[in-house]
C-alpha atoms as a PDB file:
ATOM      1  CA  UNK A   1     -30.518 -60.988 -79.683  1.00  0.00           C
ATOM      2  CA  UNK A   2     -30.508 -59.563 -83.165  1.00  0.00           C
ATOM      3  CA  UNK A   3     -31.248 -55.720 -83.233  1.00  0.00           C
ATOM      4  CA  UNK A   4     -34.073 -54.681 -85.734  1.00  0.00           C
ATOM      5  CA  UNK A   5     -34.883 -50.948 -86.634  1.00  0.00           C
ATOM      6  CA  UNK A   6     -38.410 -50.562 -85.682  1.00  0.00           C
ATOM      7  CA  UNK A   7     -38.106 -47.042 -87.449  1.00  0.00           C
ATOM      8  CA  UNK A   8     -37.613 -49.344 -90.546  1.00  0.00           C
ATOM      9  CA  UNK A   9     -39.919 -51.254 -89.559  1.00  0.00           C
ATOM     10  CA  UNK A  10     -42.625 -48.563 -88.972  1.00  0.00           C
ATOM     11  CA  UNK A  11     -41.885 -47.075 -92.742  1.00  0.00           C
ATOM     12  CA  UNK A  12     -42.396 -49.920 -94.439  1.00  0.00           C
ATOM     13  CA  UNK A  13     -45.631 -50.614 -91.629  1.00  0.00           C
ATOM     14  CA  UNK A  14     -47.338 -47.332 -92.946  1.00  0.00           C
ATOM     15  CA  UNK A  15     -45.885 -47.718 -97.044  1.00  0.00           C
ATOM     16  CA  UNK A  16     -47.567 -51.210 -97.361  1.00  0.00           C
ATOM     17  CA  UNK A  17     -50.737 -49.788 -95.150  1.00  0.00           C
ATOM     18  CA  UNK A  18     -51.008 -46.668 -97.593  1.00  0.00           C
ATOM     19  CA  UNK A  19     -50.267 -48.712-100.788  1.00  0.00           C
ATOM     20  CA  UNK A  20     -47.239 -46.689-102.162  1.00  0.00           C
ATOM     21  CA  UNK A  21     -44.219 -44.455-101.001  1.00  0.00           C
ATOM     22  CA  UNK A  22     -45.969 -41.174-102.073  1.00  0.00           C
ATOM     23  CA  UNK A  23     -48.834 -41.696 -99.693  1.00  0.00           C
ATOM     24  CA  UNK A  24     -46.735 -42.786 -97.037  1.00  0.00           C
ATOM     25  CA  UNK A  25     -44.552 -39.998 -97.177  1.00  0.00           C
ATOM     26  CA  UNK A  26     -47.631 -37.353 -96.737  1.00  0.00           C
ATOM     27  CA  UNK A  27     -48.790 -39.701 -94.231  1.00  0.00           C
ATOM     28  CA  UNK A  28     -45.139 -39.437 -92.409  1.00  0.00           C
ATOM     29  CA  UNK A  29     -44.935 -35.963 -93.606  1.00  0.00           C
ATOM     30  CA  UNK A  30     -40.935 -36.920 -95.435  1.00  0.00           C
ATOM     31  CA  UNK A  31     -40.329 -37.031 -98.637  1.00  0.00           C
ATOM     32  CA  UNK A  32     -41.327 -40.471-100.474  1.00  0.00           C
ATOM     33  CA  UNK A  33     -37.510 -40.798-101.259  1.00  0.00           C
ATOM     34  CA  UNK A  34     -36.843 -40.498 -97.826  1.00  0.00           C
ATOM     35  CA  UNK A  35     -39.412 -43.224 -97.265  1.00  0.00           C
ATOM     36  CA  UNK A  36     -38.253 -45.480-100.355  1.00  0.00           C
ATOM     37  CA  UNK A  37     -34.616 -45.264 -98.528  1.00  0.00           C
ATOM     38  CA  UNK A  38     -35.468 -46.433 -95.326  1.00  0.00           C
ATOM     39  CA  UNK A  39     -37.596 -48.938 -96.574  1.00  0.00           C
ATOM     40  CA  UNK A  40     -34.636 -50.232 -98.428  1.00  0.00           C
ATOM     41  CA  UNK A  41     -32.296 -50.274 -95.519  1.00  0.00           C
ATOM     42  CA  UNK A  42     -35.030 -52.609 -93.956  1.00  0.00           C
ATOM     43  CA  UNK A  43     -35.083 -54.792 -97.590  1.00  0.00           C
ATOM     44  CA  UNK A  44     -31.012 -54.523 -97.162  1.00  0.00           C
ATOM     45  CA  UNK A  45     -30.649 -55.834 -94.057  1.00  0.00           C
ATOM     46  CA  UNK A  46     -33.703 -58.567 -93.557  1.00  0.00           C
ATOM     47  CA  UNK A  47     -31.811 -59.583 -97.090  1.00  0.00           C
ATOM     48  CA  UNK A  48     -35.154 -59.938 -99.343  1.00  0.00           C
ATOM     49  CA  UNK A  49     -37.556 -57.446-100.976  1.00  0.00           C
ATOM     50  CA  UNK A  50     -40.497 -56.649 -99.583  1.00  0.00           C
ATOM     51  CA  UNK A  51     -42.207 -55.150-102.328  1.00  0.00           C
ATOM     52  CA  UNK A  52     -42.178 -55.462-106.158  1.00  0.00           C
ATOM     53  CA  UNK A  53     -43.156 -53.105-109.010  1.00  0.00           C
ATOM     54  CA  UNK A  54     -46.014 -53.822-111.126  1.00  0.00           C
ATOM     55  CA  UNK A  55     -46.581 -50.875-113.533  1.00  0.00           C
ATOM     56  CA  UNK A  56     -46.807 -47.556-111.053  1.00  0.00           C
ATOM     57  CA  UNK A  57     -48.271 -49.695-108.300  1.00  0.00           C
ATOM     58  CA  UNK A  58     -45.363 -51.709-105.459  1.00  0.00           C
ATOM     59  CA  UNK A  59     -47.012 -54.769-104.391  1.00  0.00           C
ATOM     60  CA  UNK A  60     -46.095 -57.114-101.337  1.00  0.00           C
ATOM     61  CA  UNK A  61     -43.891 -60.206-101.816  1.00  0.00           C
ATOM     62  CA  UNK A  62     -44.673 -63.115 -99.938  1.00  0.00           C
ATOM     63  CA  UNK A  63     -41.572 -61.954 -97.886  1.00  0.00           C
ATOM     64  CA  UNK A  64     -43.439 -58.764 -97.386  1.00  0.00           C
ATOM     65  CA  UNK A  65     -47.028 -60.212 -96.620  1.00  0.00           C
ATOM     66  CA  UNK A  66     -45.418 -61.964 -93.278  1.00  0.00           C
ATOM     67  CA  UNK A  67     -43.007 -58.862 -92.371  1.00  0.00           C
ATOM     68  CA  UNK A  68     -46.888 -56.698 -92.659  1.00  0.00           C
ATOM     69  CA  UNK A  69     -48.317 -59.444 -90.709  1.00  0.00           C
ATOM     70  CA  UNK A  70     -45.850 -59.222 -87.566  1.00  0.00           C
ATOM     71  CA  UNK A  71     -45.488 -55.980 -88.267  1.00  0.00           C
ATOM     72  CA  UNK A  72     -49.398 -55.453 -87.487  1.00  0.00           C
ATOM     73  CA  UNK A  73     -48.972 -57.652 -84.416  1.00  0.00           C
ATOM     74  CA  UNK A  74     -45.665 -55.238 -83.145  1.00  0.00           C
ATOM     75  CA  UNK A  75     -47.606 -52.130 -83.625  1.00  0.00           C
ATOM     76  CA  UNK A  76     -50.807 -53.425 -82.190  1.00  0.00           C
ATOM     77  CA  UNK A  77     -49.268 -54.710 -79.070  1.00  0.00           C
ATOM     78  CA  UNK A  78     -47.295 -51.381 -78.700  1.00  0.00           C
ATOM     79  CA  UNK A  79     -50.819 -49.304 -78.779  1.00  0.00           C
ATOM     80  CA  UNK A  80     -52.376 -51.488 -76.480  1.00  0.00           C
ATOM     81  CA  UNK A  81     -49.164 -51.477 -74.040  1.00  0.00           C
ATOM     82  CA  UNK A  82     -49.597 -47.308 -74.104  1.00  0.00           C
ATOM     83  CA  UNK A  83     -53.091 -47.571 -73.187  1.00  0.00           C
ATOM     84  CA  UNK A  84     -52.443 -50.452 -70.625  1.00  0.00           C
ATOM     85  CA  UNK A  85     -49.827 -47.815 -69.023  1.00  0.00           C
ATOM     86  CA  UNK A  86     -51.976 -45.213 -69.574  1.00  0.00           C
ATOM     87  CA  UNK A  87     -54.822 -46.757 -67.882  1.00  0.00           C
ATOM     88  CA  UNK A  88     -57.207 -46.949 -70.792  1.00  0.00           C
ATOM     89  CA  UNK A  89     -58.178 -50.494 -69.987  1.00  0.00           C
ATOM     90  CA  UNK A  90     -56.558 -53.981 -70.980  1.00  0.00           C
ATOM     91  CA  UNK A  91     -58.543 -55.040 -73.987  1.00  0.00           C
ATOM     92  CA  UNK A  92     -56.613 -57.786 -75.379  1.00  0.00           C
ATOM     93  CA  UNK A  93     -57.571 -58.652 -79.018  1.00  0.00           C
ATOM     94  CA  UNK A  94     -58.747 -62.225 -80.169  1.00  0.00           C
ATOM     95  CA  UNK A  95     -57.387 -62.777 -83.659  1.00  0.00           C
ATOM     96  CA  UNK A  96     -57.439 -66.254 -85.559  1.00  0.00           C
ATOM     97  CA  UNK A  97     -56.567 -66.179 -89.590  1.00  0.00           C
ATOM     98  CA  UNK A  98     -58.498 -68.948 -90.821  1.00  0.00           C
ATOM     99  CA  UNK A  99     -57.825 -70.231 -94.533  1.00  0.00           C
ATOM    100  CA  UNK A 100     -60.032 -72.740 -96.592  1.00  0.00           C
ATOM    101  CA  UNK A 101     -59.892 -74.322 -99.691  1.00  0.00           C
ATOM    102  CA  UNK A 102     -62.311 -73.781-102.381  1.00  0.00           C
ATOM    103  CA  UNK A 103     -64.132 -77.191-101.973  1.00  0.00           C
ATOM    104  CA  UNK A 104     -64.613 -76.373 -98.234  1.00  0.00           C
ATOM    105  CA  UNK A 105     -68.450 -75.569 -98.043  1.00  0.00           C
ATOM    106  CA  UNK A 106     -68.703 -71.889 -96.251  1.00  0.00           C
ATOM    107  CA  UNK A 107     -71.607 -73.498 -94.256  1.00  0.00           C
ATOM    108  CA  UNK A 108     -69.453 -75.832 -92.507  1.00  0.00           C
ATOM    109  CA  UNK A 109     -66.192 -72.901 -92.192  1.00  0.00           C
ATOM    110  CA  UNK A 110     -69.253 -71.461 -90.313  1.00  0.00           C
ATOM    111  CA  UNK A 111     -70.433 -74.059 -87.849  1.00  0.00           C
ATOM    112  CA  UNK A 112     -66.505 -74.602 -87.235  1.00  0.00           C
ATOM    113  CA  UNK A 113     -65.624 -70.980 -86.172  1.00  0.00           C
ATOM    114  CA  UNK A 114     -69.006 -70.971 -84.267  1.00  0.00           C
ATOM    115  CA  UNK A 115     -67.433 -71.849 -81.129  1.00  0.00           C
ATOM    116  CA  UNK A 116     -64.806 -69.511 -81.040  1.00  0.00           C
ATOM    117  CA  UNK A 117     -67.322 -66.940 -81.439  1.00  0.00           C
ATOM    118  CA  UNK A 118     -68.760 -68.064 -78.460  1.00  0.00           C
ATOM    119  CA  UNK A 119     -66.327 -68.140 -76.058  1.00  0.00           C
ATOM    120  CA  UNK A 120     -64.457 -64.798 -77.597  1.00  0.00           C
ATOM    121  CA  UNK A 121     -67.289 -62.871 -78.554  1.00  0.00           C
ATOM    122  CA  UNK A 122     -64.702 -59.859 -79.696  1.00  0.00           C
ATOM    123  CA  UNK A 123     -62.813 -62.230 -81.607  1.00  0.00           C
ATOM    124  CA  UNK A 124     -61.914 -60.956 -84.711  1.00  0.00           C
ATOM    125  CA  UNK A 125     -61.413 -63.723 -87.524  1.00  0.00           C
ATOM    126  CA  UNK A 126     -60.090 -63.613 -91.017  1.00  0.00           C
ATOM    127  CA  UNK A 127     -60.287 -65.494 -93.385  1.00  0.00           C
ATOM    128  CA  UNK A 128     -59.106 -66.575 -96.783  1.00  0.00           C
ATOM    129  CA  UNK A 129     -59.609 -68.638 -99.672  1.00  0.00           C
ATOM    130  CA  UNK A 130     -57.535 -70.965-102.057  1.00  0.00           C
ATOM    131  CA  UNK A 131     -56.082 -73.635-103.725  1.00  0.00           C
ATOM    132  CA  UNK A 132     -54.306 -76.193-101.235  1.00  0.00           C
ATOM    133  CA  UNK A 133     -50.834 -75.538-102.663  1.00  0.00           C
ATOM    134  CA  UNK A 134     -51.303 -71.729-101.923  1.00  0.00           C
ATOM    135  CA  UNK A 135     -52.532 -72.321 -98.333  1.00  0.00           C
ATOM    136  CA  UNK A 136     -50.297 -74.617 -97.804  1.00  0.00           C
ATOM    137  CA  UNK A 137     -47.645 -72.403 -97.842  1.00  0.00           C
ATOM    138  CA  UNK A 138     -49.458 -69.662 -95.962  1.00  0.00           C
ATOM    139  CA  UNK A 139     -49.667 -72.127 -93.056  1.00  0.00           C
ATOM    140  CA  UNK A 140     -46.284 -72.689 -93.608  1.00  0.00           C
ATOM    141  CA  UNK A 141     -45.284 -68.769 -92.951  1.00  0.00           C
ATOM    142  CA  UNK A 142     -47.635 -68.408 -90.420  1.00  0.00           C
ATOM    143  CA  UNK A 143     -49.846 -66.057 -92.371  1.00  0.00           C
ATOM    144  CA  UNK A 144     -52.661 -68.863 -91.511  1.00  0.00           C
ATOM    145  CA  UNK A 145     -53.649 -70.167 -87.819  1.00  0.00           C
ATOM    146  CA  UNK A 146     -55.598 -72.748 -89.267  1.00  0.00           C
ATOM    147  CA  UNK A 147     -56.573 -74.463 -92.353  1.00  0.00           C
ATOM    148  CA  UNK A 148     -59.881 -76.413 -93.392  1.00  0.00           C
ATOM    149  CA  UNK A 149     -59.356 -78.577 -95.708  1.00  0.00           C
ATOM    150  CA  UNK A 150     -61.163 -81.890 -97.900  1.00  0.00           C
ATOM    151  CA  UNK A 151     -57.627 -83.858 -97.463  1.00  0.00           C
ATOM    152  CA  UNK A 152     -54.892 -84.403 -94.891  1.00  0.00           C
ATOM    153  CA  UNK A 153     -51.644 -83.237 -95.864  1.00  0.00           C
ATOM    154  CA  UNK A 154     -49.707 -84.516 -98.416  1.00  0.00           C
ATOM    155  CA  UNK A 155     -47.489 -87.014 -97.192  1.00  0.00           C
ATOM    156  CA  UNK A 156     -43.631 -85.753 -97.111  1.00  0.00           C
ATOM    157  CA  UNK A 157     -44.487 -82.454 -96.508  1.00  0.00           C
ATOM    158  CA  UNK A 158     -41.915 -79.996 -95.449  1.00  0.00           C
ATOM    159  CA  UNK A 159     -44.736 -77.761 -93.063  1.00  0.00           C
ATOM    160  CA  UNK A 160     -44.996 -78.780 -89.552  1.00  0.00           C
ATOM    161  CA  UNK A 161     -48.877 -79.367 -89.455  1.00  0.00           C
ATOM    162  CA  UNK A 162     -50.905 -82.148 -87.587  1.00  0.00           C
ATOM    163  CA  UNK A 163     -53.972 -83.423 -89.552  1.00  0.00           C
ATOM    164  CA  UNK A 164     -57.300 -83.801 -87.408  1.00  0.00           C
END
């Protein structure tokens, strides 16, 4: 097994959380060039950037939108294993990311999440919108669960997907 610094990991968690080094740093209480460092050890050794500048503001790469998704999951599951061993119950949380294209009436996204409501009433969904291209590829980094879409996938596509 490859060894991952979940310090690393946990900088970058709260610098893409805060939306910049400086607030992270207050947040971690270091220095945001103590931040900016470790979150470029993490860049150094996953071997892509995470973040890129746009004027005074760092925004996620797509790289960086799936490490913050499994990092949410990896911090999540390590709160809920301290309260598990700290007997504050076993609440286990529901989460389905749900993507659409833009000719997908929101009526019918509706009446198709409907039953997951049901039978996980503390499910929490998210969902997002775009062009079939986009999604596409957000299904293809697992940043989407599912996609509803007008057409089945184009054919020769390099995403693992099954049409229903």
């Amino acid at each position: 097994m490859e060894w991952l610094n979940y310090h690393h990991l946990y900088y970058f968690w709260v610098t893409a959380q805060e939306g910049g080094l400086a607030a992270a740093g207050r947040k971690l209480r270091l220095s945001h060039s103590t931040v900016k460092a470790q979150v470029a050890q993490l860049e150094d050794y996953l071997g892509t950037k995470l973040f890129e500048r746009r004027g005074r503001s760092l925004v996620l790469t797509q790289d960086g939108r799936l490490t913050l998704r499994y990092a949410d999951e990896i911090f999540g599951l390590g709160q809920e294993f301290l309260g598990a061993l700290r007997g504050q119950g076993q609440f286990v949380e529901h989460r389905l990311k749900i993507a659409a294209t833009h000719v997908v009436p929101k009526l019918l996204v509706r009446e198709v999440c409907e039953p997951v409501l049901t039978e996980f009433p503390d499910a929490r969904l998210e969902f997002s919108e775009g062009t079939i291209e986009h999604l596409m590829r957000g299904i293809g980094t697992h940043e989407y669960d599912v996609l509803l879409t007008d057409s089945p996938l184009p054919p020769g596509s390099s995403i693992k997907a099954f049409n229903h």
